[in-house]
PDB file of N, CA and C in Angstrom:
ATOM      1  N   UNK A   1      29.083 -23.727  -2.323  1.00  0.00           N
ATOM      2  CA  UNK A   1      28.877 -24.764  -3.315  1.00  0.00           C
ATOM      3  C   UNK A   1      27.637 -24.443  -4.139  1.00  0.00           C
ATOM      4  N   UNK A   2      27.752 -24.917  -5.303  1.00  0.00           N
ATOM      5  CA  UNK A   2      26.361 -24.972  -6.563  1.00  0.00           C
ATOM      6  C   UNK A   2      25.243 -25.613  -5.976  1.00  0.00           C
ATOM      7  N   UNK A   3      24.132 -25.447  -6.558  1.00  0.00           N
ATOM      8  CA  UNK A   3      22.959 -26.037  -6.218  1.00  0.00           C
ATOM      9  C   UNK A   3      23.078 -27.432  -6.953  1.00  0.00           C
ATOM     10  N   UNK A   4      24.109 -27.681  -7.865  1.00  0.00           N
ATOM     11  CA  UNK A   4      24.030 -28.577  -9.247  1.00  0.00           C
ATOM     12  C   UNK A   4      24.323 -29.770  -8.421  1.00  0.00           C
ATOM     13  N   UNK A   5      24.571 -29.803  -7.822  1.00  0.00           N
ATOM     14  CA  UNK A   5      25.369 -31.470  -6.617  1.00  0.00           C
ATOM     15  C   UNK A   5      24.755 -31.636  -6.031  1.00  0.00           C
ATOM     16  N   UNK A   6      23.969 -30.945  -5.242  1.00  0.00           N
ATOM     17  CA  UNK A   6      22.956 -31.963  -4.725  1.00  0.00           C
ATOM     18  C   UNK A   6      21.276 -30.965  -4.923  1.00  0.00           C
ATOM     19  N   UNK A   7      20.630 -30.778  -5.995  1.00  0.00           N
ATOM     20  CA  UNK A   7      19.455 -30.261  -5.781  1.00  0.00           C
ATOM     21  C   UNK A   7      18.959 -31.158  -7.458  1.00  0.00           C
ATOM     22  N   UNK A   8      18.105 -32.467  -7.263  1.00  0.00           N
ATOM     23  CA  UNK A   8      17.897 -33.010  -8.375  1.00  0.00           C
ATOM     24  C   UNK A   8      16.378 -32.249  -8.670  1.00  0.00           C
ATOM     25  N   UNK A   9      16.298 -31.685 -10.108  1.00  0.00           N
ATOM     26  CA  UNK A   9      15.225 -31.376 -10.685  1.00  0.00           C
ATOM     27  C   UNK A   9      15.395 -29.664 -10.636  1.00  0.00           C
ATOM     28  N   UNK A  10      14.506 -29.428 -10.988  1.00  0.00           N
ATOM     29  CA  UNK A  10      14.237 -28.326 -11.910  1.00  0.00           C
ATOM     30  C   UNK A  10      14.229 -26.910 -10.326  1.00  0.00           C
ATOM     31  N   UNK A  11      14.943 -25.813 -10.678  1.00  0.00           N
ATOM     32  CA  UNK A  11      14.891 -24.832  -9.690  1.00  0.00           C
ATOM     33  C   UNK A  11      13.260 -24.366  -9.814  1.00  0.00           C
ATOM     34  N   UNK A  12      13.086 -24.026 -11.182  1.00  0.00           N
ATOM     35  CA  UNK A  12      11.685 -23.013 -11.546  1.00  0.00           C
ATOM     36  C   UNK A  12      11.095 -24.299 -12.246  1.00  0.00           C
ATOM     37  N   UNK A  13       9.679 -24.848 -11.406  1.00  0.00           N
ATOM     38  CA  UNK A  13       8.738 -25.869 -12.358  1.00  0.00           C
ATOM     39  C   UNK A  13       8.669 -25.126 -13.994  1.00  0.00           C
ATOM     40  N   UNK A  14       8.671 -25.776 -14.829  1.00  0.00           N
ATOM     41  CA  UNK A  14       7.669 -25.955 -15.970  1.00  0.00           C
ATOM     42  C   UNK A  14       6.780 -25.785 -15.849  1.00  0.00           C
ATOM     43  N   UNK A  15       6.292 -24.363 -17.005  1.00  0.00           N
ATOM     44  CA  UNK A  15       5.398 -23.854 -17.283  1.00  0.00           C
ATOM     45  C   UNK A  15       4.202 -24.418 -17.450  1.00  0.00           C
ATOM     46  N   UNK A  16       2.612 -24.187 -17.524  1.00  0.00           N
ATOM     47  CA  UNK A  16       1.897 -25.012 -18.031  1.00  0.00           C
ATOM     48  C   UNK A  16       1.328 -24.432 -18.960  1.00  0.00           C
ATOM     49  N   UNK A  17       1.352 -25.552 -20.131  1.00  0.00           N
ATOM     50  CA  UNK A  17       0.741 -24.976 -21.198  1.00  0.00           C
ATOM     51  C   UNK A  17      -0.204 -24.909 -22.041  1.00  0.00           C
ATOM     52  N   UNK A  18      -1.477 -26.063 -20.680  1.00  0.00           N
ATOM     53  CA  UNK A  18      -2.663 -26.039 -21.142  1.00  0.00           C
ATOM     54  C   UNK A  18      -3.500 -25.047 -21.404  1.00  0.00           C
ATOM     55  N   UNK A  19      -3.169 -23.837 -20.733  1.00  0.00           N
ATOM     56  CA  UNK A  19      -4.584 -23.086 -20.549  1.00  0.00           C
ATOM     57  C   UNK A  19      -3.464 -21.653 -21.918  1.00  0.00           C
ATOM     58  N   UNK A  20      -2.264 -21.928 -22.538  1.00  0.00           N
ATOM     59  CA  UNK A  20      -1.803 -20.703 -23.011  1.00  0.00           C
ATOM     60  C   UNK A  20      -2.466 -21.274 -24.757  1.00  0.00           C
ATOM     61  N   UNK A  21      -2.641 -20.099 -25.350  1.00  0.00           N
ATOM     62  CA  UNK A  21      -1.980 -20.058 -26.352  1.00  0.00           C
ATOM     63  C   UNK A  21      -2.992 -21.334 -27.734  1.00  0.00           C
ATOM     64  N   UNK A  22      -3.831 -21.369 -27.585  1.00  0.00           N
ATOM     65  CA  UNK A  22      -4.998 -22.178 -28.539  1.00  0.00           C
ATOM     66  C   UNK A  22      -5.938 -21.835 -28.038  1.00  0.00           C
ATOM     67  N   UNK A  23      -7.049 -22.354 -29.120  1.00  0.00           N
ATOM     68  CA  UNK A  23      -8.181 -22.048 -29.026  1.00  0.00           C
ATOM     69  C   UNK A  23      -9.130 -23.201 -28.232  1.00  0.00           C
ATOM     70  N   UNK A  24      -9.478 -22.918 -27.285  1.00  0.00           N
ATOM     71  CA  UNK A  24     -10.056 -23.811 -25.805  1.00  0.00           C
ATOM     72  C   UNK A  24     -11.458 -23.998 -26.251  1.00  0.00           C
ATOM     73  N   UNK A  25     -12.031 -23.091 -27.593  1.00  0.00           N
ATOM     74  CA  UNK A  25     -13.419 -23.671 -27.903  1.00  0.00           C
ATOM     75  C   UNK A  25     -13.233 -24.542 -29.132  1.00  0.00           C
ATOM     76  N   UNK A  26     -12.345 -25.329 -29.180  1.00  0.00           N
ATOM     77  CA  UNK A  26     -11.859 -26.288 -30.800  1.00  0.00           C
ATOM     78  C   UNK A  26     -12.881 -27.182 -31.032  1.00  0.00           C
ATOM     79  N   UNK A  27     -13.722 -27.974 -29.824  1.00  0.00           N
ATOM     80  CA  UNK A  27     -14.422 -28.321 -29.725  1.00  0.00           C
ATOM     81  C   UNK A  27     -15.949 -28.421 -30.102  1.00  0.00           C
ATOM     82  N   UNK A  28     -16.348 -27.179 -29.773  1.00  0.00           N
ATOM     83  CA  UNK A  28     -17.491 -26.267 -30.169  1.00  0.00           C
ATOM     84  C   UNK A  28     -17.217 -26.207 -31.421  1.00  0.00           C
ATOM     85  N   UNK A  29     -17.987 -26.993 -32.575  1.00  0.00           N
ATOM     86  CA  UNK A  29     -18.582 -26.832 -34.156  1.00  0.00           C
ATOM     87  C   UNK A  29     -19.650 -25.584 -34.263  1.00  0.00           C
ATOM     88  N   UNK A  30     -19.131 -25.217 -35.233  1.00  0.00           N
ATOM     89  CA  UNK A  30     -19.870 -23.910 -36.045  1.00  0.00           C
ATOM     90  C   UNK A  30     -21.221 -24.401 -36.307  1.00  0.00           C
ATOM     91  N   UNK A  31     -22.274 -23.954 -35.907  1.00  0.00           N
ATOM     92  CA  UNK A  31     -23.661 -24.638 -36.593  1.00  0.00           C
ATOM     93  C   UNK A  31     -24.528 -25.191 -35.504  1.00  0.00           C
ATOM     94  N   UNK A  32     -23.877 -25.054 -34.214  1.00  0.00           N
ATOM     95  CA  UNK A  32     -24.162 -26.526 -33.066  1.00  0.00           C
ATOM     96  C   UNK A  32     -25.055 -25.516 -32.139  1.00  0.00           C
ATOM     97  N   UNK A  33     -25.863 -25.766 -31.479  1.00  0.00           N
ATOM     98  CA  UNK A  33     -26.535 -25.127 -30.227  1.00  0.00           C
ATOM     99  C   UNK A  33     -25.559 -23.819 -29.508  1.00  0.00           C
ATOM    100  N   UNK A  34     -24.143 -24.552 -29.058  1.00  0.00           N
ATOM    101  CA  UNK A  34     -23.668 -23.601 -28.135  1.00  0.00           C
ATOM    102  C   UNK A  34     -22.505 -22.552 -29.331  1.00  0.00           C
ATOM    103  N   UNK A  35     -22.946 -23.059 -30.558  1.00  0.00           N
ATOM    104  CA  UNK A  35     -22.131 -21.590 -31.878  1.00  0.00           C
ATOM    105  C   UNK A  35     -23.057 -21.916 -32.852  1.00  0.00           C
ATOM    106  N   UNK A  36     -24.296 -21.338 -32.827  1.00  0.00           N
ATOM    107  CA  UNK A  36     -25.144 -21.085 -33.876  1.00  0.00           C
ATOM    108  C   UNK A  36     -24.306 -20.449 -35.281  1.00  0.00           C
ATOM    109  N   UNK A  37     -24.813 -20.012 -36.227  1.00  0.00           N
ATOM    110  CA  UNK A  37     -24.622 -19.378 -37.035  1.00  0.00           C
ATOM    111  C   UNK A  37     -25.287 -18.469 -37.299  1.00  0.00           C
ATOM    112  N   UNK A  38     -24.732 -17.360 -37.850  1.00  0.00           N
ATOM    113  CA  UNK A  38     -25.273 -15.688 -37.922  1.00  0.00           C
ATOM    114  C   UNK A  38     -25.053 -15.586 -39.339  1.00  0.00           C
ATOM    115  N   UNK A  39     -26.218 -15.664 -39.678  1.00  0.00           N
ATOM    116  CA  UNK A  39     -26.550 -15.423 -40.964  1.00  0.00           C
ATOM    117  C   UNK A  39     -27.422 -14.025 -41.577  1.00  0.00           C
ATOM    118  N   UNK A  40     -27.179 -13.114 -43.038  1.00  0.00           N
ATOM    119  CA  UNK A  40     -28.287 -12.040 -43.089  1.00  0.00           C
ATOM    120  C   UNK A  40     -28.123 -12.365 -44.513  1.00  0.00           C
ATOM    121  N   UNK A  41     -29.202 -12.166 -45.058  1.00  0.00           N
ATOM    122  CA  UNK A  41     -30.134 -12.427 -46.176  1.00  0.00           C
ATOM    123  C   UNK A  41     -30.782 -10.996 -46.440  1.00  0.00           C
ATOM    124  N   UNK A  42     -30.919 -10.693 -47.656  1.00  0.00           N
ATOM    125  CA  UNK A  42     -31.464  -9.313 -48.332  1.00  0.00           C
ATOM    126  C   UNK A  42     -33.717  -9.970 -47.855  1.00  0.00           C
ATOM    127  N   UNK A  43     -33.829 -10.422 -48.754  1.00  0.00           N
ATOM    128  CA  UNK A  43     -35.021 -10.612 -48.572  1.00  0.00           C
ATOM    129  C   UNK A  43     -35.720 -12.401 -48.027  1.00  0.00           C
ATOM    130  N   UNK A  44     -37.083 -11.948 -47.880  1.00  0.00           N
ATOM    131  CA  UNK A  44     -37.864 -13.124 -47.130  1.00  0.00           C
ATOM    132  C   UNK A  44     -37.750 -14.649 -47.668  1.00  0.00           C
ATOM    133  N   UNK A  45     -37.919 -14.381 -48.895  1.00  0.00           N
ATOM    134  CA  UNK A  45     -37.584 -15.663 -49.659  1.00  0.00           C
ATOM    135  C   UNK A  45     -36.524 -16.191 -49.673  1.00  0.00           C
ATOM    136  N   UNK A  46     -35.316 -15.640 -49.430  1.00  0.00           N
ATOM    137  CA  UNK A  46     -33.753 -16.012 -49.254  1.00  0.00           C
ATOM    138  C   UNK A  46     -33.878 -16.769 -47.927  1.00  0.00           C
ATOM    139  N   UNK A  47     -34.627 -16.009 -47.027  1.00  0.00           N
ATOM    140  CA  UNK A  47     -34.419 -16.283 -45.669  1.00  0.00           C
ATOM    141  C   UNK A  47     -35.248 -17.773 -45.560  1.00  0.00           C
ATOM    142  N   UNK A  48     -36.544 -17.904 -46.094  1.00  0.00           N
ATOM    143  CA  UNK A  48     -36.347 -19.277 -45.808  1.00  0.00           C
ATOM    144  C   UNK A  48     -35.813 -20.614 -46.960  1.00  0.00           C
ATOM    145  N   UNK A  49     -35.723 -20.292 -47.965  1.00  0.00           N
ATOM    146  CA  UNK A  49     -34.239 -20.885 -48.462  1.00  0.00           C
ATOM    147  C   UNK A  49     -33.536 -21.422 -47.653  1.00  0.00           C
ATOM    148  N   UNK A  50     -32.357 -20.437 -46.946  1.00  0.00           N
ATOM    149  CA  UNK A  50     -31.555 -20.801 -45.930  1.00  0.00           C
ATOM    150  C   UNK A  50     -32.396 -21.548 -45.090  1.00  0.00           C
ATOM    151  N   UNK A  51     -33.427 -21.215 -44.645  1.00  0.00           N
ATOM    152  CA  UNK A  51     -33.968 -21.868 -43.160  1.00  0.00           C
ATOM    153  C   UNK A  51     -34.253 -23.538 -43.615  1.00  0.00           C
ATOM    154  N   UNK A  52     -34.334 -24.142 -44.815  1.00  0.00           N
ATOM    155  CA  UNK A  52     -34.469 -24.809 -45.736  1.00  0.00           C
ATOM    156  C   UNK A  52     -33.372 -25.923 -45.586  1.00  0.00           C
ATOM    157  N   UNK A  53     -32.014 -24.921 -46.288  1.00  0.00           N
ATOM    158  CA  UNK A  53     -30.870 -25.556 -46.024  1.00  0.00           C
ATOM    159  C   UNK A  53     -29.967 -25.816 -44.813  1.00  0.00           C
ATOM    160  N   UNK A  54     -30.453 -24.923 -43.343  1.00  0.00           N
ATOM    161  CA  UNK A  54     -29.588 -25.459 -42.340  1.00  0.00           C
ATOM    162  C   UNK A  54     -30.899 -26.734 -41.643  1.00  0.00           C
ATOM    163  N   UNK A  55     -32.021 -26.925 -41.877  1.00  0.00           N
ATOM    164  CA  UNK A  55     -33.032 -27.993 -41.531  1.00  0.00           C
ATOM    165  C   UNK A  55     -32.278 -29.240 -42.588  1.00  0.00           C
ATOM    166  N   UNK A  56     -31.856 -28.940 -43.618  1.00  0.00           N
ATOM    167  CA  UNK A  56     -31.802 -30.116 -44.311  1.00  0.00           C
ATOM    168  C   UNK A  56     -30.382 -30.840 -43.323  1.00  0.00           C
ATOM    169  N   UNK A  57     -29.345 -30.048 -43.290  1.00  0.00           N
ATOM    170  CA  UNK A  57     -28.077 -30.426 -43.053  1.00  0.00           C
ATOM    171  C   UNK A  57     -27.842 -30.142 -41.660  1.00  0.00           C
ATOM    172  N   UNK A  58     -29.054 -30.173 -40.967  1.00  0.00           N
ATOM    173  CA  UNK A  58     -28.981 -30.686 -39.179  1.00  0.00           C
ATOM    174  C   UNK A  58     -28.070 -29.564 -38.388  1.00  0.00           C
ATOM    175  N   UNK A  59     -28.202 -28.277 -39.415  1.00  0.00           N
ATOM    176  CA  UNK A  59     -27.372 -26.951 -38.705  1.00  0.00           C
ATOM    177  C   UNK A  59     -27.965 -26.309 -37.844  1.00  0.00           C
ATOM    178  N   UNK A  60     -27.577 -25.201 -37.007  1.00  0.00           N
ATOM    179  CA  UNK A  60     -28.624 -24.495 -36.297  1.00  0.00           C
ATOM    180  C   UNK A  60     -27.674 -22.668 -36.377  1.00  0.00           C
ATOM    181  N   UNK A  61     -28.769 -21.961 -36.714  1.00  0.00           N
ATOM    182  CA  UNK A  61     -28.689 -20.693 -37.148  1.00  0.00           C
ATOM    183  C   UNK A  61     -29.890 -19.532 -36.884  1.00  0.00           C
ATOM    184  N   UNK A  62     -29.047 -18.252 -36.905  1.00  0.00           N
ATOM    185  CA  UNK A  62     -30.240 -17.356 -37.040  1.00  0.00           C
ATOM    186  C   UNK A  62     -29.644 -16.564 -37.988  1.00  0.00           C
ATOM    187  N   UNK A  63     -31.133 -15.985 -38.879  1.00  0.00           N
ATOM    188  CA  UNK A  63     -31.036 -15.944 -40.370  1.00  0.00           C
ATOM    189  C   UNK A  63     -32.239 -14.484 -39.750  1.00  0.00           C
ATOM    190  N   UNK A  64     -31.027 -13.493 -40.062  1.00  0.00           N
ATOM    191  CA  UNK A  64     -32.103 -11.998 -39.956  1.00  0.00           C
ATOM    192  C   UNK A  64     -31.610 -11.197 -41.309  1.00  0.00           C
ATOM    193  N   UNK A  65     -32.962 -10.736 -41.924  1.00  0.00           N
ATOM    194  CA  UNK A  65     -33.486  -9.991 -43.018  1.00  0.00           C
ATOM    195  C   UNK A  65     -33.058  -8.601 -42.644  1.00  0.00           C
ATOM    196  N   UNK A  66     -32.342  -7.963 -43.725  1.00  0.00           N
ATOM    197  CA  UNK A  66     -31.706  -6.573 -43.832  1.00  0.00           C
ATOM    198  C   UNK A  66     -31.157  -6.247 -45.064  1.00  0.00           C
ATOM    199  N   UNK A  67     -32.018  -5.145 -45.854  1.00  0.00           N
ATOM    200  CA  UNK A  67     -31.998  -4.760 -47.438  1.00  0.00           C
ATOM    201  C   UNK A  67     -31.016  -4.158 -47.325  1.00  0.00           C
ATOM    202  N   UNK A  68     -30.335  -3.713 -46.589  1.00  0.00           N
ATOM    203  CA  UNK A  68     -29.457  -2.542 -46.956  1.00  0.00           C
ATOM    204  C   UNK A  68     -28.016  -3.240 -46.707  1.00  0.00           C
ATOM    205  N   UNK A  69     -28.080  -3.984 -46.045  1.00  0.00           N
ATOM    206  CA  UNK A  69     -26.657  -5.144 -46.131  1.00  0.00           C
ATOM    207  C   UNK A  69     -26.560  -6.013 -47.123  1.00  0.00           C
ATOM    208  N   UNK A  70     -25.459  -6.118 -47.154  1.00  0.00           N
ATOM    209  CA  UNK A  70     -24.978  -7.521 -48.750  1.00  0.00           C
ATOM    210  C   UNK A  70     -25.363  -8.761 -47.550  1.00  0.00           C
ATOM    211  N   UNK A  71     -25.555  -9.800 -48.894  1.00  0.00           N
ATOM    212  CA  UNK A  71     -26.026 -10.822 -48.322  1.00  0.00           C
ATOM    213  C   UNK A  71     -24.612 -11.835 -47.420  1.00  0.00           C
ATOM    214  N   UNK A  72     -24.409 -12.295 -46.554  1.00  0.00           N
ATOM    215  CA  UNK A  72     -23.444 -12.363 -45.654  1.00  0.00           C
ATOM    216  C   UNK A  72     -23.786 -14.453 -45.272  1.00  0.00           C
ATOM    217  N   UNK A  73     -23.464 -15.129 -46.019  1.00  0.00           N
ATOM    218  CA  UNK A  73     -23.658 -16.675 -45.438  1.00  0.00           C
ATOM    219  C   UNK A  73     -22.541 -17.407 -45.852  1.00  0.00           C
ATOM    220  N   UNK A  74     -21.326 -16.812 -45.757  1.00  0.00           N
ATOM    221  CA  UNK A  74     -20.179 -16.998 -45.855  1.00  0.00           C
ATOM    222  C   UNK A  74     -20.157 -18.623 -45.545  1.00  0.00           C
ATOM    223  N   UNK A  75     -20.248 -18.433 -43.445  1.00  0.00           N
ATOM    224  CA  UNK A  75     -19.915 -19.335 -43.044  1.00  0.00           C
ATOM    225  C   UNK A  75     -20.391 -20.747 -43.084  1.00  0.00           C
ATOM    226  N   UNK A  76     -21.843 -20.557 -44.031  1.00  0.00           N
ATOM    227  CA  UNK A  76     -22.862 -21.518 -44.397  1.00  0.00           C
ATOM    228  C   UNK A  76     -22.353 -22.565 -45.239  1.00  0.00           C
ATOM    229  N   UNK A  77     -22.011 -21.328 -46.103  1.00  0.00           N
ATOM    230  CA  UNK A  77     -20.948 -21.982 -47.683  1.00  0.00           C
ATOM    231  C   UNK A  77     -19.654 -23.071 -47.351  1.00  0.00           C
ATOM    232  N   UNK A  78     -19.349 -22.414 -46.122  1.00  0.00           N
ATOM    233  CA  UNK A  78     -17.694 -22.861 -46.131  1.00  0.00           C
ATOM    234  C   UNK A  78     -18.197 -24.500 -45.325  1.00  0.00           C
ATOM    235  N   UNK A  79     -19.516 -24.547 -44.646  1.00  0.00           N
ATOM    236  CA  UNK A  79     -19.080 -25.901 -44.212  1.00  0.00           C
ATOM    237  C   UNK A  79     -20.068 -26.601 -45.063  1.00  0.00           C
ATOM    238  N   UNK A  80     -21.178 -25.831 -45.429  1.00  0.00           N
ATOM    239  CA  UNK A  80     -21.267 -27.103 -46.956  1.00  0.00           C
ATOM    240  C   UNK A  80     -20.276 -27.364 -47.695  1.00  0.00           C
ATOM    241  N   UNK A  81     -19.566 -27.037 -48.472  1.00  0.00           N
ATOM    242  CA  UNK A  81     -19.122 -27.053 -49.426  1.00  0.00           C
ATOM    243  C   UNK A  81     -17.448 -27.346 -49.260  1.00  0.00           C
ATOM    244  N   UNK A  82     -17.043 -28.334 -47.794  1.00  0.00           N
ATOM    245  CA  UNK A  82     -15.784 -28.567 -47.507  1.00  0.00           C
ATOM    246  C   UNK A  82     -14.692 -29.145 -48.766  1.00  0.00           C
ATOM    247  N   UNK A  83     -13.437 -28.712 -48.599  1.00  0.00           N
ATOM    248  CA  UNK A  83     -12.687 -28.964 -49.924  1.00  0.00           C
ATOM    249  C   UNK A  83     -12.500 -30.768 -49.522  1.00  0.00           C
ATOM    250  N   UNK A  84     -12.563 -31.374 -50.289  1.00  0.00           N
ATOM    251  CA  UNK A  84     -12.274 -32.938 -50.498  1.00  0.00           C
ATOM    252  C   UNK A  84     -10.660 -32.582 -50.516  1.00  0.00           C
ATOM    253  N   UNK A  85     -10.344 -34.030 -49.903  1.00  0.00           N
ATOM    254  CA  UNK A  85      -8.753 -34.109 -49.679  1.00  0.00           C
ATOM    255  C   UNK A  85      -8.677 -35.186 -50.895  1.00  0.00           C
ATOM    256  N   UNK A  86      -6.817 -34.469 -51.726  1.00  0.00           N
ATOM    257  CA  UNK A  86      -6.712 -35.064 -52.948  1.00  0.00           C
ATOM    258  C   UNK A  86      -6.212 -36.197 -52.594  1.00  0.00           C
ATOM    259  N   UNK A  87      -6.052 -37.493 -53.397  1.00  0.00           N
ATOM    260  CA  UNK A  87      -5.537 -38.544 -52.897  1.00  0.00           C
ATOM    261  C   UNK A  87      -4.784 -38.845 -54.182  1.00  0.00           C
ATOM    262  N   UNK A  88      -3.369 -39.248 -54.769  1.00  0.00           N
ATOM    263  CA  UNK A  88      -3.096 -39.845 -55.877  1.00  0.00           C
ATOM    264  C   UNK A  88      -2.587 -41.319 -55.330  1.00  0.00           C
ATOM    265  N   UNK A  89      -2.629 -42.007 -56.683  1.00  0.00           N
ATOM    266  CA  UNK A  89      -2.228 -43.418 -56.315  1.00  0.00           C
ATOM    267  C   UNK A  89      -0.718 -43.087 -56.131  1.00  0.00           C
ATOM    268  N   UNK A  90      -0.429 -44.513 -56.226  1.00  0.00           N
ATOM    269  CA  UNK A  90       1.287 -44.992 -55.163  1.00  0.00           C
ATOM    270  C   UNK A  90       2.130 -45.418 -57.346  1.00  0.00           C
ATOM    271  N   UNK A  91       2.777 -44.287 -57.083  1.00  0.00           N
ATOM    272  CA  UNK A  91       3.649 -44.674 -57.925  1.00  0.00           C
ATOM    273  C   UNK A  91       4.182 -46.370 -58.143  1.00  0.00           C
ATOM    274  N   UNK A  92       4.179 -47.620 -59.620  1.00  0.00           N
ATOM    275  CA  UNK A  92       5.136 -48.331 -59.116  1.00  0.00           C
ATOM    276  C   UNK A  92       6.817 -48.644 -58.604  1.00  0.00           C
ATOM    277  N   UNK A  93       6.974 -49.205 -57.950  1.00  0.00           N
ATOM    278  CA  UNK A  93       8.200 -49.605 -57.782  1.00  0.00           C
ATOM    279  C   UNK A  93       8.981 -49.677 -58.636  1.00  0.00           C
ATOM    280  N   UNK A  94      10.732 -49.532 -59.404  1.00  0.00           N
ATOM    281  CA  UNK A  94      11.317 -49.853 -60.570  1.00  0.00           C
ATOM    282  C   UNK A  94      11.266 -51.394 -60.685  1.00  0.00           C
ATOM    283  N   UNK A  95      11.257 -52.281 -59.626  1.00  0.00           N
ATOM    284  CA  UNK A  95      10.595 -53.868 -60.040  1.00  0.00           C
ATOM    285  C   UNK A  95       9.245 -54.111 -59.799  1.00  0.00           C
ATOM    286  N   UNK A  96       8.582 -53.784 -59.521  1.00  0.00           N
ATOM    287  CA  UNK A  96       7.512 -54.106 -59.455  1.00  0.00           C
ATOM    288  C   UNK A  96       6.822 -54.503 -61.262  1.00  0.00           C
ATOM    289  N   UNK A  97       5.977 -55.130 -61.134  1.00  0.00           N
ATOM    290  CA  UNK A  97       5.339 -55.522 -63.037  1.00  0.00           C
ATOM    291  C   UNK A  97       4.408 -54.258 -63.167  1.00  0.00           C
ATOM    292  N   UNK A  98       4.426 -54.137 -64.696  1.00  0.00           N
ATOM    293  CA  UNK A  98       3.966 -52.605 -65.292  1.00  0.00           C
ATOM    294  C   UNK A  98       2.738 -52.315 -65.168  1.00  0.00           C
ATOM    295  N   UNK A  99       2.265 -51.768 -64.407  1.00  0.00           N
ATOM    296  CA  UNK A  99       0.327 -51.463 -64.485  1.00  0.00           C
ATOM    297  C   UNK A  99      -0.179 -51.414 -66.042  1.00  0.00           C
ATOM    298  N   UNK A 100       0.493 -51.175 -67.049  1.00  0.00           N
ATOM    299  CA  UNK A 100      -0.221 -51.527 -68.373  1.00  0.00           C
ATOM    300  C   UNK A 100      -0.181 -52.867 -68.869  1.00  0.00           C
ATOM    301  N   UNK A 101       0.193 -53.770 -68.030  1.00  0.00           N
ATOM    302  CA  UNK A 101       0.059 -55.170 -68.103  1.00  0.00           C
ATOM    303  C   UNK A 101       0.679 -56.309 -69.077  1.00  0.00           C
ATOM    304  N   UNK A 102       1.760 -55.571 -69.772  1.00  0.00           N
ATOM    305  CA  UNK A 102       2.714 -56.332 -70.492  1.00  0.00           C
ATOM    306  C   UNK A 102       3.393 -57.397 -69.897  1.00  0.00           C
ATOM    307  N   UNK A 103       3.705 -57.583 -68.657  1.00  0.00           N
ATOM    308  CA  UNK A 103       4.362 -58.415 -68.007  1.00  0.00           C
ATOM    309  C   UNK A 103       5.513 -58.023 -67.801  1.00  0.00           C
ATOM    310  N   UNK A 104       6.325 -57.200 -68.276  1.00  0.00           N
ATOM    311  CA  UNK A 104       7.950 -56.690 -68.007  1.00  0.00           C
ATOM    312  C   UNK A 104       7.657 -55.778 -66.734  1.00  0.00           C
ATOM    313  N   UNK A 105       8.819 -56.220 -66.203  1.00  0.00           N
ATOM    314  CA  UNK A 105       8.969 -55.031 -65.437  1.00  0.00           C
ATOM    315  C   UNK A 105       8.712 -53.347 -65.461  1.00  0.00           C
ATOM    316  N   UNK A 106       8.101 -52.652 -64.350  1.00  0.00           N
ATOM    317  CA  UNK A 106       7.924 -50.718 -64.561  1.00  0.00           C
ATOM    318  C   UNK A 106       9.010 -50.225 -65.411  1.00  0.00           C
ATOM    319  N   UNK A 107      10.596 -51.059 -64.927  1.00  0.00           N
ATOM    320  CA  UNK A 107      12.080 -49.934 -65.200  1.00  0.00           C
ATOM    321  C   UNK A 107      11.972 -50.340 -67.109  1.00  0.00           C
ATOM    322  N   UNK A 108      12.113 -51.533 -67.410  1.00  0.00           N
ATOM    323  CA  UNK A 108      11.869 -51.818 -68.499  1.00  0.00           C
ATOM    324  C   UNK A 108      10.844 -51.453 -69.636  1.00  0.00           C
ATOM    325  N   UNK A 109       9.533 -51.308 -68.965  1.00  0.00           N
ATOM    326  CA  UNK A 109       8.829 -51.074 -69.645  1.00  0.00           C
ATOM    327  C   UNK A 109       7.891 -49.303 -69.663  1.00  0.00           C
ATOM    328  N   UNK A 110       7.715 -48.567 -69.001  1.00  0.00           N
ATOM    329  CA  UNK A 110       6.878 -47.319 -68.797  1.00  0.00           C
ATOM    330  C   UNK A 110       8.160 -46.590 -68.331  1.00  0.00           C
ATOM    331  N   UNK A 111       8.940 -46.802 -67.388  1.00  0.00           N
ATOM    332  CA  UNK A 111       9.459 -45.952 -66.513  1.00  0.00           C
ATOM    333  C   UNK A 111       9.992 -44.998 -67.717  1.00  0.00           C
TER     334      UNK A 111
END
């Protein structure tokens, strides 16, 4: 006889799929004590600039001086400067009254 008649549930458990397959430091922010930021700057004055701007915006980084490298604060940029999420308004309804305020109805009047 099959196992199917009398064996309720699963032959092989289900996998687990906490520990596969994402990133387990999602948590950990860029900028924070335990993921500083690695920053390089051409010269001294750049460097405290930066040291300037991660004090202003409560970041934490190390910022090492090296002429012969391009200047590298990529990751500085990307979380100042986060993209704003677009929002448009809510189309009206075909009954709903006309946002240009004639009083007729949207279908009648704009649509």
């Amino acid at each position: 006889m099959s196992d199917k008649f009398f064996f309720k549930g699963r032959k092989t458990p289900r996998p687990r799929y906490e520990s596969y397959g994402y990133n387990t430091k999602r948590l950990v922010k860029l900028g924070t004590q335990e993921n500083p930021l690695q920053l390089t700057v051409a010269t001294e004055q750049r460097q405290q600039e930066i040291e300037q701007l991660l004090a202003q915006h409560q970041l934490v980084g190390t910022v090492a001086i090296n002429a012969d490298v391009a200047e590298n604060i990529v990751d500085l940029e990307g979380i100042l400067n986060k993209p704003q999420t677009t929002t448009f308004e809510k189309k009206p309804n075909r009954n709903d009254d006309c946002p240009c305020g004639s009083g007729k109805k949207y279908k009648k009047c704009c649509a």
